[in-house]
Protein backbone atom coordinates (compact mmCIF):
# COMPACT_ATOMS: atom_id res chain seq x y z
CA UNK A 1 -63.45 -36.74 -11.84
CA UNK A 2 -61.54 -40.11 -10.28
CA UNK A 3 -64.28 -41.76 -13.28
CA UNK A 4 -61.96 -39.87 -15.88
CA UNK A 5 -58.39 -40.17 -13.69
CA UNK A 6 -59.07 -44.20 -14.20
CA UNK A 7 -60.13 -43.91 -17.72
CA UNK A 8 -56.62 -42.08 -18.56
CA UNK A 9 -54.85 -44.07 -16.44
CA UNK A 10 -56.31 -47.13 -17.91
CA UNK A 11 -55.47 -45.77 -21.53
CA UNK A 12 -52.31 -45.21 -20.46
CA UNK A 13 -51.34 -48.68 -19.23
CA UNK A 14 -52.71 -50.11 -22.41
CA UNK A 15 -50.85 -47.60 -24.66
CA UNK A 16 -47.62 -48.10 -23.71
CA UNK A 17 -46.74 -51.86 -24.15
CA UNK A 18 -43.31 -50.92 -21.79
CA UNK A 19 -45.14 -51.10 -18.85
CA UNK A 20 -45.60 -54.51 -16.99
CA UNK A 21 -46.57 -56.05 -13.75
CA UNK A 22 -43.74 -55.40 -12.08
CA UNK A 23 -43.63 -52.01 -12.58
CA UNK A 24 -47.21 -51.27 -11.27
CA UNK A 25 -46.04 -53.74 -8.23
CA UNK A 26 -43.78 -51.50 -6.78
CA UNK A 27 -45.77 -48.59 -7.85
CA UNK A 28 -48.29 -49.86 -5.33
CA UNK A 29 -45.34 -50.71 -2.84
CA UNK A 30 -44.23 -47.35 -2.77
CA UNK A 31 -47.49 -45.60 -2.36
CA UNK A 32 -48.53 -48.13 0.51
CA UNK A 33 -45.10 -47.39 1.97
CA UNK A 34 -45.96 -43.68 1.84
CA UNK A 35 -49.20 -44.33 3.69
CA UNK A 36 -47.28 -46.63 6.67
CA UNK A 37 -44.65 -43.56 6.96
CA UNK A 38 -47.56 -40.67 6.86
CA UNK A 39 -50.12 -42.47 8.70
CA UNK A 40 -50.49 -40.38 11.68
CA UNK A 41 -50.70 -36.94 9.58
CA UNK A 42 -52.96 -38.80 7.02
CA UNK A 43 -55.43 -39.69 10.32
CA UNK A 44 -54.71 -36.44 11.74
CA UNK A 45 -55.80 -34.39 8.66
CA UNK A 46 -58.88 -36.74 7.98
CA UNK A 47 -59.88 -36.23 11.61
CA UNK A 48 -59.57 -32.11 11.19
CA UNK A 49 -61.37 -32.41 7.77
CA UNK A 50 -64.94 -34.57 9.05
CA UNK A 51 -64.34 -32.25 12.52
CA UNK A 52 -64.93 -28.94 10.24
CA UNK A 53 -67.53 -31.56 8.05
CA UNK A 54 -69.29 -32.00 11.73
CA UNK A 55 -69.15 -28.62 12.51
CA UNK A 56 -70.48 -27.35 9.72
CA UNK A 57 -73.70 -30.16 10.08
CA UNK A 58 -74.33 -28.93 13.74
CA UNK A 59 -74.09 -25.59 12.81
CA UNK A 60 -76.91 -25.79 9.44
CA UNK A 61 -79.38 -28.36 11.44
C-alpha cells in the first residue's frame, strides 16, 4: 500500500510540470509543523496503540 501511495505520488509530481521545489518545501514545512503542534497526542496514541500491540503478545504467548 505506501509502495503504490509513492508510485502515484511520484507520477503525480512528474505529471504536472506546475509543481516545483518550493512548493513541496513548504509542503514538508507544514506537515513537520503539524507534528511539533500534535506531538504529545501523536506519542500518546502510539503509546496506546504498541500498549494494546503488548497486550495482545502477553496475552497469545
Amino acid at each position: 500500500m505506501a509502495k503504490n501511495f509513492w508510485q502515484k505520488l511520484e507520477l503525480k509530481l512528474k505529471g504536472n510540470p506546475g509543481i516545483g521545489t518550493i512548493e513541496v518545501i513548504l509542503i514538508l514545512v507544514v506537515l513537520i509543523a503539524l507534528v511539533l503542534v500534535f506531538k504529545s497526542q501523536i506519542m500518546g496514541l502510539v503509546d496506546t496503540i504498541f500498549g494494546h500491540i503488548n497486550s495482545s503478545i502477553e496475552e497469545v504467548y
